[in-house]
N, C-alpha and C. Protein backbone atom coordinates (compact mmCIF):
# COMPACT_ATOMS: atom_id res chain seq x y z
N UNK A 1 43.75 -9.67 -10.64
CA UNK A 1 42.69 -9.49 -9.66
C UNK A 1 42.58 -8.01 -9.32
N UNK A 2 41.21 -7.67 -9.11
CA UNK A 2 41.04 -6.14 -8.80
C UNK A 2 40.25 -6.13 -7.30
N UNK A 3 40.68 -4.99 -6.80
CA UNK A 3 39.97 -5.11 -5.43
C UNK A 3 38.75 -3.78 -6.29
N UNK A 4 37.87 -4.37 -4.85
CA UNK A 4 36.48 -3.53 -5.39
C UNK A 4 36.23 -2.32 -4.33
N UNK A 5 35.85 -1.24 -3.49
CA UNK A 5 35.32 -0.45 -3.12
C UNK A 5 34.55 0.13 -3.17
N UNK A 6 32.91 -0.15 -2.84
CA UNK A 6 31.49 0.51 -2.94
C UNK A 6 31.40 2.04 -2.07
N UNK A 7 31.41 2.81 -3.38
CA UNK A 7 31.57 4.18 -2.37
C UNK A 7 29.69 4.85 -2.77
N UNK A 8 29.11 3.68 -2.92
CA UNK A 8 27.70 4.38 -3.19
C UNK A 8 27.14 4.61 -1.76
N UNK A 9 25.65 4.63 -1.24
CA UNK A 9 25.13 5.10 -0.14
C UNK A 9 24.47 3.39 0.46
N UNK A 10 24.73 2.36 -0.49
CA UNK A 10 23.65 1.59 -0.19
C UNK A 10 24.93 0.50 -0.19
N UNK A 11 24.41 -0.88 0.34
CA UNK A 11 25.32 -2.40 0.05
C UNK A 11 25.03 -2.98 -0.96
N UNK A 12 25.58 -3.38 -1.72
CA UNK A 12 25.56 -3.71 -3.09
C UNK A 12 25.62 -5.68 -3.19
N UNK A 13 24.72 -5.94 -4.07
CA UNK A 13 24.69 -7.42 -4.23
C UNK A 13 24.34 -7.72 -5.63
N UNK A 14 25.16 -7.90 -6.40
CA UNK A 14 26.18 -8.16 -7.65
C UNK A 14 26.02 -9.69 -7.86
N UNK A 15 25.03 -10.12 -9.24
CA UNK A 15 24.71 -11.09 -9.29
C UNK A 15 25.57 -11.44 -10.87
N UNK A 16 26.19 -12.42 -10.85
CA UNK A 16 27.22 -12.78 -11.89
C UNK A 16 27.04 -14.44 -12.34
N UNK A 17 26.39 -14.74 -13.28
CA UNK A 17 25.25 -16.50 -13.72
C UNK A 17 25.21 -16.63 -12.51
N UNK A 18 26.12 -18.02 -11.40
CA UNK A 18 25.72 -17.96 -10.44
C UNK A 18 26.07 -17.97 -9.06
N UNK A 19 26.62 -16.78 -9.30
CA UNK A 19 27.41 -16.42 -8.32
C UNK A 19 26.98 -15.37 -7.91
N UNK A 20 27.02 -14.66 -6.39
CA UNK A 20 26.19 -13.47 -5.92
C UNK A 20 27.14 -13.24 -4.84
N UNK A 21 27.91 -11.70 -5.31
CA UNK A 21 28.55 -11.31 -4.40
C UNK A 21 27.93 -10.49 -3.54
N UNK A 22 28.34 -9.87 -2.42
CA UNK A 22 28.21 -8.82 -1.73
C UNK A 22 28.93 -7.85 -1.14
N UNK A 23 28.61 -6.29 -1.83
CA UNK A 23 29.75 -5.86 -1.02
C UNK A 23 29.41 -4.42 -0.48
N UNK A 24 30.08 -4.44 0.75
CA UNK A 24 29.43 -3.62 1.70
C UNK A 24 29.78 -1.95 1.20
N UNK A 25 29.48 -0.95 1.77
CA UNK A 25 29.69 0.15 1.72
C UNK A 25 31.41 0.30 2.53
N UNK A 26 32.08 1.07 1.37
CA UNK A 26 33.58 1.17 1.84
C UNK A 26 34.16 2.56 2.34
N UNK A 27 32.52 3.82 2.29
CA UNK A 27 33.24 4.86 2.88
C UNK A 27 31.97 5.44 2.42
N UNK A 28 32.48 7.10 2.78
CA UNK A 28 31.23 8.11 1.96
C UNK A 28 31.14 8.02 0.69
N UNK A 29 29.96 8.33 0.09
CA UNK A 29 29.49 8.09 -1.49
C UNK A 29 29.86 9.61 -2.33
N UNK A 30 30.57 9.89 -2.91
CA UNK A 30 31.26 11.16 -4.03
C UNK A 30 29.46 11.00 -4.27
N UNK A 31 29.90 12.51 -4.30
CA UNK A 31 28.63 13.30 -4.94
C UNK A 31 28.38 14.04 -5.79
N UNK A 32 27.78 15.07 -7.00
CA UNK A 32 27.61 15.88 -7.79
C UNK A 32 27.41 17.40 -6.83
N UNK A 33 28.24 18.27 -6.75
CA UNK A 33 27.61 19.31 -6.66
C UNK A 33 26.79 20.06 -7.55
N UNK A 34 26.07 20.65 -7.06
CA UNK A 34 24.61 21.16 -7.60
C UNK A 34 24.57 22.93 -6.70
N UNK A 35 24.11 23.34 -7.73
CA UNK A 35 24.13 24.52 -7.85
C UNK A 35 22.10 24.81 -8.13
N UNK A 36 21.74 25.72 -7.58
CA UNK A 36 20.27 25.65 -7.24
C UNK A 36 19.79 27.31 -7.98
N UNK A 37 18.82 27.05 -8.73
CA UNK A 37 18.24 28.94 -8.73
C UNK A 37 17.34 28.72 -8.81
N UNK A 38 16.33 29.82 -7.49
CA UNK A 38 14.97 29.83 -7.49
C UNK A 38 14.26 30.78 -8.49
N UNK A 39 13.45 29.59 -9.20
CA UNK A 39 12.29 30.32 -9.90
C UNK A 39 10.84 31.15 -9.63
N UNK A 40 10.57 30.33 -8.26
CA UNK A 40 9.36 31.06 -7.81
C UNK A 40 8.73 29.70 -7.11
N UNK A 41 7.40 29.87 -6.79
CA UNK A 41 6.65 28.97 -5.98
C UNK A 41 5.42 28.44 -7.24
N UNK A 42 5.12 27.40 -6.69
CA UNK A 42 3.81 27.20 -7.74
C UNK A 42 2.89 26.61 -6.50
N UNK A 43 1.35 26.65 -7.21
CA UNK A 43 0.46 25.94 -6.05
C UNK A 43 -0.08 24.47 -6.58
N UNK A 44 -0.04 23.54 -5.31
CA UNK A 44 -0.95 22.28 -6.06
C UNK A 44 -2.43 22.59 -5.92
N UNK A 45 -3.26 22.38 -6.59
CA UNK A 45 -4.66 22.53 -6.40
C UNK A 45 -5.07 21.06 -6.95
N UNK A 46 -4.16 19.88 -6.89
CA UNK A 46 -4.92 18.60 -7.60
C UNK A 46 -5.94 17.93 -6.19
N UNK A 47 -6.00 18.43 -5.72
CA UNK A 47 -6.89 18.07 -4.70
C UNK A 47 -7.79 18.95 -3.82
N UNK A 48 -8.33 19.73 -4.46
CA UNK A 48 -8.81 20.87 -4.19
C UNK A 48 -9.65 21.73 -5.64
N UNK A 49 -10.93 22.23 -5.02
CA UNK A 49 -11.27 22.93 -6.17
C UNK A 49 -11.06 24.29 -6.12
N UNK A 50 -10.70 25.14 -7.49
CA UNK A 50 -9.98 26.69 -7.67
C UNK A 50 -11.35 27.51 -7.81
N UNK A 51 -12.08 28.29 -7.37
CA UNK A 51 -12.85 29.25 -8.02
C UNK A 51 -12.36 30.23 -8.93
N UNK A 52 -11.36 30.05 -9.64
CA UNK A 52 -10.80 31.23 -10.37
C UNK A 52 -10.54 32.13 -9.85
N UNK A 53 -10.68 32.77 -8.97
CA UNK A 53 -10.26 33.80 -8.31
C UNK A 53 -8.88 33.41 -6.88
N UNK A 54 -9.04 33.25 -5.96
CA UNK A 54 -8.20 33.19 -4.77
C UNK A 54 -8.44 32.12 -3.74
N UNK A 55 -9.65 31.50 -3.98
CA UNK A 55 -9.87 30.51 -2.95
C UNK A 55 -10.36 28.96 -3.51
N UNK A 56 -9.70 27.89 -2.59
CA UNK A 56 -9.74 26.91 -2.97
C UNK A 56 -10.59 25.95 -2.27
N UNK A 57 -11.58 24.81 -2.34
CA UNK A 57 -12.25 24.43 -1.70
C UNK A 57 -12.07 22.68 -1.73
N UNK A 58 -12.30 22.10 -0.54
CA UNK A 58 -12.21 21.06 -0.61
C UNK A 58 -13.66 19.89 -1.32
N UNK A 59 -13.89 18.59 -0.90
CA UNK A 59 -15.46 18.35 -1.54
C UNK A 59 -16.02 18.93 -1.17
N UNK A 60 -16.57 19.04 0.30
CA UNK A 60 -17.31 19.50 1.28
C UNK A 60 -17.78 21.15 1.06
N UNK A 61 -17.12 21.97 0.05
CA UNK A 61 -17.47 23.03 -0.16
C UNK A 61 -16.44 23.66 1.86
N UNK A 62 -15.32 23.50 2.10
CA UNK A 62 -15.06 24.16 2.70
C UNK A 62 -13.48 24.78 2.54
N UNK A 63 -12.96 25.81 3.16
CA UNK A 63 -11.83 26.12 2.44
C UNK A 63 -10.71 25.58 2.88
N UNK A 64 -9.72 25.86 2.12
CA UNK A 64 -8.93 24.57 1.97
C UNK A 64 -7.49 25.44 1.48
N UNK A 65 -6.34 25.10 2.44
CA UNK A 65 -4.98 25.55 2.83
C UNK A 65 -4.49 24.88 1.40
N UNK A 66 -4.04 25.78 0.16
CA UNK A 66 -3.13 25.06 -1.03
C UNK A 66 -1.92 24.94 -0.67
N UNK A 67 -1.32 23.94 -0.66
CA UNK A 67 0.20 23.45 -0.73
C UNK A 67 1.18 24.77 -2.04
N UNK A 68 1.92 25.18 -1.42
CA UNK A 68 2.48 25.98 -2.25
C UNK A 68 4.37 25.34 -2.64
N UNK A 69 4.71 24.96 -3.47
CA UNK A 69 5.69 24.55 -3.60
C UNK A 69 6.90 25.41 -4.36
N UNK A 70 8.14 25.66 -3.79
CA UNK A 70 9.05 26.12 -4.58
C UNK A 70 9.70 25.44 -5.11
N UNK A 71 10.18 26.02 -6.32
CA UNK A 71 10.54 25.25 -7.23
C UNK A 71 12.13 26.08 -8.06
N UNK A 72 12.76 25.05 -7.60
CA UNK A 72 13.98 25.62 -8.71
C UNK A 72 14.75 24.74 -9.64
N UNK A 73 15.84 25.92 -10.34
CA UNK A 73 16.47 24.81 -11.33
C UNK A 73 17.60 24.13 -10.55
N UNK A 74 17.48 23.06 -11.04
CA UNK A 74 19.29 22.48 -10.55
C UNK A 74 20.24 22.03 -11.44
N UNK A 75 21.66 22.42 -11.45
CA UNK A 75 22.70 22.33 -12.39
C UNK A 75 23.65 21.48 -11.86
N UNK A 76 23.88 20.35 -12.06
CA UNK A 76 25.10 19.60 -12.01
C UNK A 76 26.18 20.00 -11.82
N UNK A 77 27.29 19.86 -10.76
CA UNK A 77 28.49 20.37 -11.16
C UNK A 77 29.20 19.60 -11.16
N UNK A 78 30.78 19.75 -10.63
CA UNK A 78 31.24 18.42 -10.70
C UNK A 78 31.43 17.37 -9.69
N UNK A 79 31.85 16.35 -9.69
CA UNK A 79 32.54 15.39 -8.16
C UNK A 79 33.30 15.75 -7.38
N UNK A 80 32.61 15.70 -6.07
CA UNK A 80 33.12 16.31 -4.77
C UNK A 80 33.12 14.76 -3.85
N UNK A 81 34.64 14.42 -3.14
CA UNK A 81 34.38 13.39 -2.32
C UNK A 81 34.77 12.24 -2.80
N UNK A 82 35.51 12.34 -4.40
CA UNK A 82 36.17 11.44 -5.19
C UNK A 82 37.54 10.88 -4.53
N UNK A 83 37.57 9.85 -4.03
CA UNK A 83 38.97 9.32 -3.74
C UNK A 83 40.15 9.42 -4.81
N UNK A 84 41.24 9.50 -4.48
CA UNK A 84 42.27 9.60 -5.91
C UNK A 84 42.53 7.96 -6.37
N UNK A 85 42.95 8.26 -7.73
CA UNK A 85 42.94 6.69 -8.49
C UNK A 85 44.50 5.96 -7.52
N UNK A 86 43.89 4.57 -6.69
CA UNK A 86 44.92 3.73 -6.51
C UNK A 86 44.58 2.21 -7.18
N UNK A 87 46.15 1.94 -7.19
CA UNK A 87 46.34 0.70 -8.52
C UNK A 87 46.09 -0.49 -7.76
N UNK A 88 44.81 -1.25 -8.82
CA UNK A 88 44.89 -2.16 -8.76
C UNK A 88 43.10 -2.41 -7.78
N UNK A 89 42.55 -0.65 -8.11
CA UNK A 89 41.33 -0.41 -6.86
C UNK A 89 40.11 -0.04 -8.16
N UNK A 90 39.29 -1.02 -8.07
CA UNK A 90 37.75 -0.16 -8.99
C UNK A 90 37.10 0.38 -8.15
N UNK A 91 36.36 1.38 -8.22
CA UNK A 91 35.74 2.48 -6.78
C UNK A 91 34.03 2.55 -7.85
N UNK A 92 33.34 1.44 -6.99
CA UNK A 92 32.10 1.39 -7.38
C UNK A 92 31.32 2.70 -7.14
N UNK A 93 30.87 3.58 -7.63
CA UNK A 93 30.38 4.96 -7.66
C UNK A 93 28.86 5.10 -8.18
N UNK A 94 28.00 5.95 -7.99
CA UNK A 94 27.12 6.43 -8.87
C UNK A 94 27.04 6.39 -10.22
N UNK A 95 26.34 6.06 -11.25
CA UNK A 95 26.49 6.38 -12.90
C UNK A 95 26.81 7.76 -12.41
N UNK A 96 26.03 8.87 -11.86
CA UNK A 96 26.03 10.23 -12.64
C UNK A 96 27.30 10.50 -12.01
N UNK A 97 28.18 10.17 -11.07
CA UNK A 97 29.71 10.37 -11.00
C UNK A 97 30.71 9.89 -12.08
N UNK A 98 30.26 8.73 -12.50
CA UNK A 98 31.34 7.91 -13.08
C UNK A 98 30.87 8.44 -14.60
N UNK A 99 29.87 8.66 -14.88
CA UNK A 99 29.72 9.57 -16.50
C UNK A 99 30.00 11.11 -16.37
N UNK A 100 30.57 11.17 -15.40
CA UNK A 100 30.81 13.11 -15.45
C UNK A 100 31.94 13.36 -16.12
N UNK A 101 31.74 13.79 -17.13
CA UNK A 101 32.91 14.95 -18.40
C UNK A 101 34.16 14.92 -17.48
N UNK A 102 33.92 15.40 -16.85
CA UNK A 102 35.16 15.73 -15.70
C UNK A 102 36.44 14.59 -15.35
N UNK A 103 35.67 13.66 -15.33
CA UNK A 103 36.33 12.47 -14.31
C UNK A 103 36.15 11.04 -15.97
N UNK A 104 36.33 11.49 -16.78
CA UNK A 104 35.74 10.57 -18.13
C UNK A 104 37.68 9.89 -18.17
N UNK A 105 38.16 10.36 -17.98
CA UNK A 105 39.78 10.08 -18.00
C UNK A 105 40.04 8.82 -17.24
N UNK A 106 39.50 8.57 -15.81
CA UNK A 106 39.80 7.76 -15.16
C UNK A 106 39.33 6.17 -15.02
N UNK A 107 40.49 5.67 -15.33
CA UNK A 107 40.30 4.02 -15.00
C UNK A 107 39.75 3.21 -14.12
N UNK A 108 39.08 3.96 -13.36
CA UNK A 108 38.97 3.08 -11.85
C UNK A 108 37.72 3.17 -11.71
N UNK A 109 36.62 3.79 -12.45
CA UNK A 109 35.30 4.87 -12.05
C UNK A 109 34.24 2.69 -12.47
N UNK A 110 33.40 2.73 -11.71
CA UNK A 110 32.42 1.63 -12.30
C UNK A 110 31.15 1.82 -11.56
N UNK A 111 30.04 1.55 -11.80
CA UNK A 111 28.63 1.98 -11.46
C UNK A 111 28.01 0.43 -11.43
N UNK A 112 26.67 0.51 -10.39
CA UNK A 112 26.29 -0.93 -10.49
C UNK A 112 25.49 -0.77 -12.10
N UNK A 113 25.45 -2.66 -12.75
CA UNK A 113 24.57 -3.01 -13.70
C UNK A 113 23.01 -2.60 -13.85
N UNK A 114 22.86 -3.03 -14.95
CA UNK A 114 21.19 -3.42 -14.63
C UNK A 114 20.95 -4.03 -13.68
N UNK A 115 19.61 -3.31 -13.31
CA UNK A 115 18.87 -3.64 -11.80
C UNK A 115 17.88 -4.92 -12.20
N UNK A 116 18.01 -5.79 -10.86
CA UNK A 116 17.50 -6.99 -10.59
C UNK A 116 16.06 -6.86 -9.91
N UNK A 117 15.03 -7.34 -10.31
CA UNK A 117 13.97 -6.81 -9.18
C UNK A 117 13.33 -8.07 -9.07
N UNK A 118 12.60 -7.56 -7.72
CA UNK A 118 11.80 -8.72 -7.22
C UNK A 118 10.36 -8.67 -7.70
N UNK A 119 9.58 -9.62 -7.14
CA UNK A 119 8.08 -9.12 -7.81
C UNK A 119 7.36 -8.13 -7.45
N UNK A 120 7.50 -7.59 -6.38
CA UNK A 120 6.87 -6.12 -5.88
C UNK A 120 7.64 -4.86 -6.80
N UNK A 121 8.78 -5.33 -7.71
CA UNK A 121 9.48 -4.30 -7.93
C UNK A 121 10.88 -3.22 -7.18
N UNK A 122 11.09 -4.06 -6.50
CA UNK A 122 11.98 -3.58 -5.67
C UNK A 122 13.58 -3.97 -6.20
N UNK A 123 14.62 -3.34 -6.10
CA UNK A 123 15.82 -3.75 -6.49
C UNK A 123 16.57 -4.64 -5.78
N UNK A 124 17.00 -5.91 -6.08
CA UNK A 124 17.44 -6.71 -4.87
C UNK A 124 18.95 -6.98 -5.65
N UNK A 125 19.25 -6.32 -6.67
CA UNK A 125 20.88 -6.67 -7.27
C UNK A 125 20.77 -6.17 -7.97
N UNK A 126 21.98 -6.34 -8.93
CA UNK A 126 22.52 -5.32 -9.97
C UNK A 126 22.90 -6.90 -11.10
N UNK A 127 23.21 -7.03 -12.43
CA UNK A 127 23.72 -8.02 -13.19
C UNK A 127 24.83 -7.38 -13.75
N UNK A 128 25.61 -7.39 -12.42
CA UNK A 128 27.10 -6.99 -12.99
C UNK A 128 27.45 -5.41 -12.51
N UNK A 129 28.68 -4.94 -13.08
CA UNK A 129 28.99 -3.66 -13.17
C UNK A 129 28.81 -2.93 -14.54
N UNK A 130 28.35 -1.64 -14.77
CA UNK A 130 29.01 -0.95 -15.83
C UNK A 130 30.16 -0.29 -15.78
N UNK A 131 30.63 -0.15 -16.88
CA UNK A 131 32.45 0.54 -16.81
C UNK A 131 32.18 2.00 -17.24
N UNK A 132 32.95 2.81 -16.54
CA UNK A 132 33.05 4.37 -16.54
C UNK A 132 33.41 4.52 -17.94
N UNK A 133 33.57 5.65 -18.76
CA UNK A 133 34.41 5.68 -19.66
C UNK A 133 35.51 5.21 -19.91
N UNK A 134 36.41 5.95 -18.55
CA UNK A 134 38.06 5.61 -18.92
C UNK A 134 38.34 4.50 -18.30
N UNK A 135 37.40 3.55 -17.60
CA UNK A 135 37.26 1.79 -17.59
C UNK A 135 37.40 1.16 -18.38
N UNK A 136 36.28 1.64 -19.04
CA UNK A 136 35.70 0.97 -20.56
C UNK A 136 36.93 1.09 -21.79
N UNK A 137 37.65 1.99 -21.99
CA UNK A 137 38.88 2.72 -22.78
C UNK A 137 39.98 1.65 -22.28
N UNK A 138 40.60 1.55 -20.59
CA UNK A 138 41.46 0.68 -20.77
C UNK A 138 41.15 -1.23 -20.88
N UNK A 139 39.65 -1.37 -21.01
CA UNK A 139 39.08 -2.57 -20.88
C UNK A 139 39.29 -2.99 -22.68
N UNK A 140 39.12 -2.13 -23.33
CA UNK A 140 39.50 -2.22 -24.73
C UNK A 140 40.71 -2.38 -25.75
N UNK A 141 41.94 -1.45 -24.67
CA UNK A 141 42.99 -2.10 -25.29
C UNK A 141 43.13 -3.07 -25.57
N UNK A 142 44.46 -3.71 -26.16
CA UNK A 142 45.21 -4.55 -26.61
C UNK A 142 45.62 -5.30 -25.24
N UNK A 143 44.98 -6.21 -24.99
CA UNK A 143 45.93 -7.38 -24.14
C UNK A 143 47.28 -7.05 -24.04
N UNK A 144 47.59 -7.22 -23.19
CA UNK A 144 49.05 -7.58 -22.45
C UNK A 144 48.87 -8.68 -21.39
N UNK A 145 49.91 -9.52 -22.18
CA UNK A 145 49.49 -10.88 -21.16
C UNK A 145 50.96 -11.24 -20.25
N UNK A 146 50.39 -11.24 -18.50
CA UNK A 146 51.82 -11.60 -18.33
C UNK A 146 52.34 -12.38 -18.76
N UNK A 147 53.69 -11.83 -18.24
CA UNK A 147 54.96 -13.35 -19.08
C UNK A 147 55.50 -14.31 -18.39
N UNK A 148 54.90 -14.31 -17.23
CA UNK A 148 55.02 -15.31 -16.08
C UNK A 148 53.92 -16.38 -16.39
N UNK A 149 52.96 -15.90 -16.08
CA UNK A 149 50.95 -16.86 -16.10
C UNK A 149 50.63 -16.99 -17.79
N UNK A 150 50.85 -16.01 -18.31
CA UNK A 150 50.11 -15.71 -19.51
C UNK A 150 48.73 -15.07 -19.33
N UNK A 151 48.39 -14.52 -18.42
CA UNK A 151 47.09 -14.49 -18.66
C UNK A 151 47.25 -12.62 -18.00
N UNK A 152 45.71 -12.12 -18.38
CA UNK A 152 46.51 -10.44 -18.21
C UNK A 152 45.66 -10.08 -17.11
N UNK A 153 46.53 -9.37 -16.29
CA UNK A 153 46.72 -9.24 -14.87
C UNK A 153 45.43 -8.56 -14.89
N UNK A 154 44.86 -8.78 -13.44
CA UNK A 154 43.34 -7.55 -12.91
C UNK A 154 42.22 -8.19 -13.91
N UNK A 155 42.25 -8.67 -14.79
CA UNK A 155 40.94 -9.28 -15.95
C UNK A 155 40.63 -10.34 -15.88
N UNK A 156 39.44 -11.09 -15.57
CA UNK A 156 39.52 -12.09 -16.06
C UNK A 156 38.15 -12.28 -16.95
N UNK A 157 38.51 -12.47 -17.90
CA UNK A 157 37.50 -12.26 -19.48
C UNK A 157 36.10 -13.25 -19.09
């Protein structure tokens, strides 16, 4: 048996044939630091007409304030806010935490499934978990079955 811990931002409801767990938020959500460089500003004019020159007009032929937006790049860095690996704990996370280069080593990392939606489109569950890398790595070994039960501990297939 594995205990679970949702360290995302939201409550999680984990639909398994037919069974539907729920599980609440277990702390702050690990995050990506991001690193920012400004490129410059750009203007929207999709709602507005440009005379080519400097001024923009609305239908009405009157003038009209352009939205000017800045815009920069953003760079991924790594996980900030990561709990350390304890045994016997999966720490439900973000994909873009639990796929970071960085953290690809660890056993414990899992992200919700494919998303469940309703008919408006809205997400109302997940079908399951995905496994981090180094989830997925010890989910692949070779069985070890206890020698008490027979059956191998934290899994059940």
């Amino acid at each position: 048996m594995m205990k679970f811990l949702n360290l995302t931002p939201h409550a999680l409801t984990i639909l398994s044939g037919d069974v539907t767990t729920h599980i609440p938020c277990s702390g702050p959500a690990p995050r990506l630091g991001v690193d920012r460089e400004p490129l410059g500003e750009l203007m929207d004019t999709s709602d507005g007409h440009f005379d080519g020159g400097t001024h923009f007009y609305d239908e009405d032929g009157m003038p009209w304030p352009c939205p000017v937006f800045p815009i920069v790049r953003s760079t991924m860095g790594e996980p900030t806010g990561l709990p350390e690996p304890q045994e016997g704990v999966i720490l439900i996370v973000s994909a873009l935490v639990a796929e970071h280069p960085s953290v690809s080593h660890r056993p414990d990392l899992a992200y919700p499934g494919e998303a469940i939606r309703d008919d408006s489109g809205k997400i109302i569950g997940a079908k399951g978990l995905c496994a981090g890398p180094g989830l997925a790595v010890s989910l692949r070994e070779p069985i070890h079955m206890c020698q008490d039960c027979g059956e191998r501990p934290g899994v059940n297939p």
